[in-house]
C-alpha atoms as a PDB file:
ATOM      1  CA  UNK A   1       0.000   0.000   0.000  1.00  0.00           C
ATOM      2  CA  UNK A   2       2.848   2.315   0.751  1.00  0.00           C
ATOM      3  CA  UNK A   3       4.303   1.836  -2.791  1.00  0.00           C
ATOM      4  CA  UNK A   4       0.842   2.392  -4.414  1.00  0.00           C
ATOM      5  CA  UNK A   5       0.996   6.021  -2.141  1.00  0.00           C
ATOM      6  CA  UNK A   6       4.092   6.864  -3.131  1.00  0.00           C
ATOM      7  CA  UNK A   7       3.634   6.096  -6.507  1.00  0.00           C
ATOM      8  CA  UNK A   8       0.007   8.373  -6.883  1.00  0.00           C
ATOM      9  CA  UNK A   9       2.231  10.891  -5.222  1.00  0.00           C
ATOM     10  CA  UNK A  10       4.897  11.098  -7.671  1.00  0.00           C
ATOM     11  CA  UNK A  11       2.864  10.632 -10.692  1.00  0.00           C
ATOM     12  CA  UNK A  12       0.336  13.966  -8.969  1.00  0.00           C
ATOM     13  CA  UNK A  13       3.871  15.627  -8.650  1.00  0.00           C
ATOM     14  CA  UNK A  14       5.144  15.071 -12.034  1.00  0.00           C
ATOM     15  CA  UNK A  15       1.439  16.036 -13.963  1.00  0.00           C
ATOM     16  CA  UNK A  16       0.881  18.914 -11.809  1.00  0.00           C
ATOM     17  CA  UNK A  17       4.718  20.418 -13.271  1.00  0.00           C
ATOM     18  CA  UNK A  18       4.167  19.038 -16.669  1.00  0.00           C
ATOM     19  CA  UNK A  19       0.622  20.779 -16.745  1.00  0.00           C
ATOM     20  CA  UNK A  20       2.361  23.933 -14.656  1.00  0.00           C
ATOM     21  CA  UNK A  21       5.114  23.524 -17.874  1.00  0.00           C
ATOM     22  CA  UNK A  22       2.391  23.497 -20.777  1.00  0.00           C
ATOM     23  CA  UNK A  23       0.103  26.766 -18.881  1.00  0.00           C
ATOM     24  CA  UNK A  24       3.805  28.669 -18.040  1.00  0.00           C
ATOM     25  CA  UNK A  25       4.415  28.154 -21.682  1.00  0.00           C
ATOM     26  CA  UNK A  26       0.947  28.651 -23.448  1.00  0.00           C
ATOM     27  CA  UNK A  27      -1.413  30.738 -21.203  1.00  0.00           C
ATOM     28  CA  UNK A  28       0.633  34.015 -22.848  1.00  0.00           C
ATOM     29  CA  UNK A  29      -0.580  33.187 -26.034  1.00  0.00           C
ATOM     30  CA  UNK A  30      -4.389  33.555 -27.059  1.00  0.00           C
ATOM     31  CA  UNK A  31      -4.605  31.253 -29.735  1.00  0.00           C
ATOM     32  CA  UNK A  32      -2.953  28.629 -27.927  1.00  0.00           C
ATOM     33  CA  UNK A  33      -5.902  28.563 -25.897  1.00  0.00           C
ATOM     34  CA  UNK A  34      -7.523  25.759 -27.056  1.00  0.00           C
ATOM     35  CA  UNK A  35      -4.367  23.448 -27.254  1.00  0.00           C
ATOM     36  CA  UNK A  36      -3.503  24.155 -23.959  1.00  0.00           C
ATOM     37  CA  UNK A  37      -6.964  23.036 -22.770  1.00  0.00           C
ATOM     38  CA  UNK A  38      -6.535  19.978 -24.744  1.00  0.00           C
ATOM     39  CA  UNK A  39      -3.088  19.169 -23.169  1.00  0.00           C
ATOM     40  CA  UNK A  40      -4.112  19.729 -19.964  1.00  0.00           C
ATOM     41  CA  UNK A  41      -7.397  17.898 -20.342  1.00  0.00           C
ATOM     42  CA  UNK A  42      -5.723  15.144 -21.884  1.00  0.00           C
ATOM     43  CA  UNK A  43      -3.263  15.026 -18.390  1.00  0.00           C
ATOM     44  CA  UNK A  44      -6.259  15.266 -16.293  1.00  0.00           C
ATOM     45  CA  UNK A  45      -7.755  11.823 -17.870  1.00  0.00           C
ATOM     46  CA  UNK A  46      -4.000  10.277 -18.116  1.00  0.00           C
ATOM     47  CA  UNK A  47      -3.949  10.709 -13.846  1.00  0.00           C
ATOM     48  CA  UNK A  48      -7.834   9.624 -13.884  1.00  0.00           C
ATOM     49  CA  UNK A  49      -6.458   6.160 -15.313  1.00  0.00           C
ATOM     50  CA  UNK A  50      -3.653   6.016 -12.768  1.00  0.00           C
ATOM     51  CA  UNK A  51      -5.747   6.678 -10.273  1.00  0.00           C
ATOM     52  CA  UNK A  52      -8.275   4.152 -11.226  1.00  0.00           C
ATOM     53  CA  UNK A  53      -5.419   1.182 -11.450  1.00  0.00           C
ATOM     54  CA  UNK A  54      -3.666   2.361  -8.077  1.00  0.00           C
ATOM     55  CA  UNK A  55      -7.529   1.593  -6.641  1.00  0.00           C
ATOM     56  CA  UNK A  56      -7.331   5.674  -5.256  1.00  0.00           C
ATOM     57  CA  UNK A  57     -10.120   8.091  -4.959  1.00  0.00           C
ATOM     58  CA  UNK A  58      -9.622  11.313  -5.774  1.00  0.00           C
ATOM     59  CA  UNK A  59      -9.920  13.543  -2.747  1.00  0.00           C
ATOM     60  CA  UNK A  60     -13.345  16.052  -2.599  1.00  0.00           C
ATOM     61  CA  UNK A  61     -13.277  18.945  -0.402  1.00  0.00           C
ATOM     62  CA  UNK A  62     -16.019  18.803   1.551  1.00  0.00           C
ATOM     63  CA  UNK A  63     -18.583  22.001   0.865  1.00  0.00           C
ATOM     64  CA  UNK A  64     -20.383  21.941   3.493  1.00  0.00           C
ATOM     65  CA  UNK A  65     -19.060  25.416   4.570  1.00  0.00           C
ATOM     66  CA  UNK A  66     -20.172  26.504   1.475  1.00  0.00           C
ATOM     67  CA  UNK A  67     -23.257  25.792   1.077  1.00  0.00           C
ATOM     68  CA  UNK A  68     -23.999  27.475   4.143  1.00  0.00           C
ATOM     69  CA  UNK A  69     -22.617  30.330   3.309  1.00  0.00           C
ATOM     70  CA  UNK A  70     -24.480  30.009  -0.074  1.00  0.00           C
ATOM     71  CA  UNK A  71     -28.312  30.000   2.284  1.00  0.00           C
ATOM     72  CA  UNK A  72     -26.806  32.880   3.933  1.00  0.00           C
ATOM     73  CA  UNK A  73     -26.223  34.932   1.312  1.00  0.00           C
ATOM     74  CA  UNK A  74     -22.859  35.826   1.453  1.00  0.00           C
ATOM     75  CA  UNK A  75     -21.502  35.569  -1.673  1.00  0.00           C
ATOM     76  CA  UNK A  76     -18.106  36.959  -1.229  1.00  0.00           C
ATOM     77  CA  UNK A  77     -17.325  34.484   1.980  1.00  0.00           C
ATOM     78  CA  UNK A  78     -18.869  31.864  -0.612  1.00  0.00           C
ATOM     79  CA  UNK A  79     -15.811  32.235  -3.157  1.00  0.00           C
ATOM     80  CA  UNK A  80     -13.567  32.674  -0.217  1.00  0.00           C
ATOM     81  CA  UNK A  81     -14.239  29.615   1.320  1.00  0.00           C
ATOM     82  CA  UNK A  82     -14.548  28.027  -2.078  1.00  0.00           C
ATOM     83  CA  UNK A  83     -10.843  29.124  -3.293  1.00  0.00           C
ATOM     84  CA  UNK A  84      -9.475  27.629   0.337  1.00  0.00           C
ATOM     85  CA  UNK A  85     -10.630  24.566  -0.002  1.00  0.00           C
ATOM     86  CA  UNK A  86     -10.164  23.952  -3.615  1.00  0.00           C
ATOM     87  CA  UNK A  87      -6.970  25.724  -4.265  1.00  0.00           C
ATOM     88  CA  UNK A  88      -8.675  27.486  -7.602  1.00  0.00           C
ATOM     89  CA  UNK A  89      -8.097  31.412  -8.934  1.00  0.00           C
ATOM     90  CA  UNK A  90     -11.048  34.038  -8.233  1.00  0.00           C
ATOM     91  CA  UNK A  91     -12.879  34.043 -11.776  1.00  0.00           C
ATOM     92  CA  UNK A  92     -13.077  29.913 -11.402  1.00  0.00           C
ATOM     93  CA  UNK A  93     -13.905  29.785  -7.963  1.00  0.00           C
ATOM     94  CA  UNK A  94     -16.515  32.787  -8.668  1.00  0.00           C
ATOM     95  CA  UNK A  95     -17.552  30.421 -11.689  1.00  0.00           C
ATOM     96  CA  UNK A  96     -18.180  27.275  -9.585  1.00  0.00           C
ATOM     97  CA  UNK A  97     -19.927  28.957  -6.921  1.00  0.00           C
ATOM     98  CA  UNK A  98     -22.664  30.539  -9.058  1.00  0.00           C
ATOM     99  CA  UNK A  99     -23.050  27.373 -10.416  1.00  0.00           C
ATOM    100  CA  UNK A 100     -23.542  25.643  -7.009  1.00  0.00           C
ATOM    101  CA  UNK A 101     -25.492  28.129  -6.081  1.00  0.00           C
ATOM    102  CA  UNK A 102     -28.105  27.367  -9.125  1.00  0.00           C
ATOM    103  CA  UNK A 103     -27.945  23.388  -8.720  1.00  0.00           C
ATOM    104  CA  UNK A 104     -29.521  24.503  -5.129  1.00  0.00           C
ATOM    105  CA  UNK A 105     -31.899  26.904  -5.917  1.00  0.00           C
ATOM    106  CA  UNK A 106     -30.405  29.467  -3.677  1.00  0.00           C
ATOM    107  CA  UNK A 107     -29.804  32.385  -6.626  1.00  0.00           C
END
């Protein structure tokens, strides 16, 4: 089990620079957009596959913070909270939390 750790670890370590790599290298560029997107998509399923075979679940953060926030109405401590637990910039974390917010009903 500890090899099967270790290995997820180093294989999260090595995507996470090559997809830091490909966005340092592409995000500058506009039109590169799209390839960029299809690199990094294209790591995300490569470490989905890994993760399958090593048997390990991809960690959640649990929202539950959020979604109280969310029936409280504070939208600003929403993203906050969202961007701390999920590690994400301000325009996605603004992104997911609207679209929490409609799956609930609560905007």
């Amino acid at each position: 089990m500890k090899d099967a750790a270790f290995i997820t670890i180093a294989v999260i370590v090595v995507v996470g620079w090559l997809a830091r790599t490909l966005l340092a290298g592409y995000l500058d560029r506009g039109s590169d957009q799209r390839r960029t997107d299809a690199r990094l998509a294209a790591l995300e399923r490569q470490l989905a596959v890994v993760n399958e075979r090593l048997g390990v679940e991809p960690h959640q953060p649990d929202l539950t913070g959020v979604v109280e926030f969310l029936r409280n109405g504070r939208r600003m401590a929403v993203i906050k909270e969202y961007r701390a637990l999920t590690g994400v910039d301000l325009r996605e974390a603004a992104g997911a939390v609207e679209h929490l917010a409609r799956e609930r009903g609560l905007w």
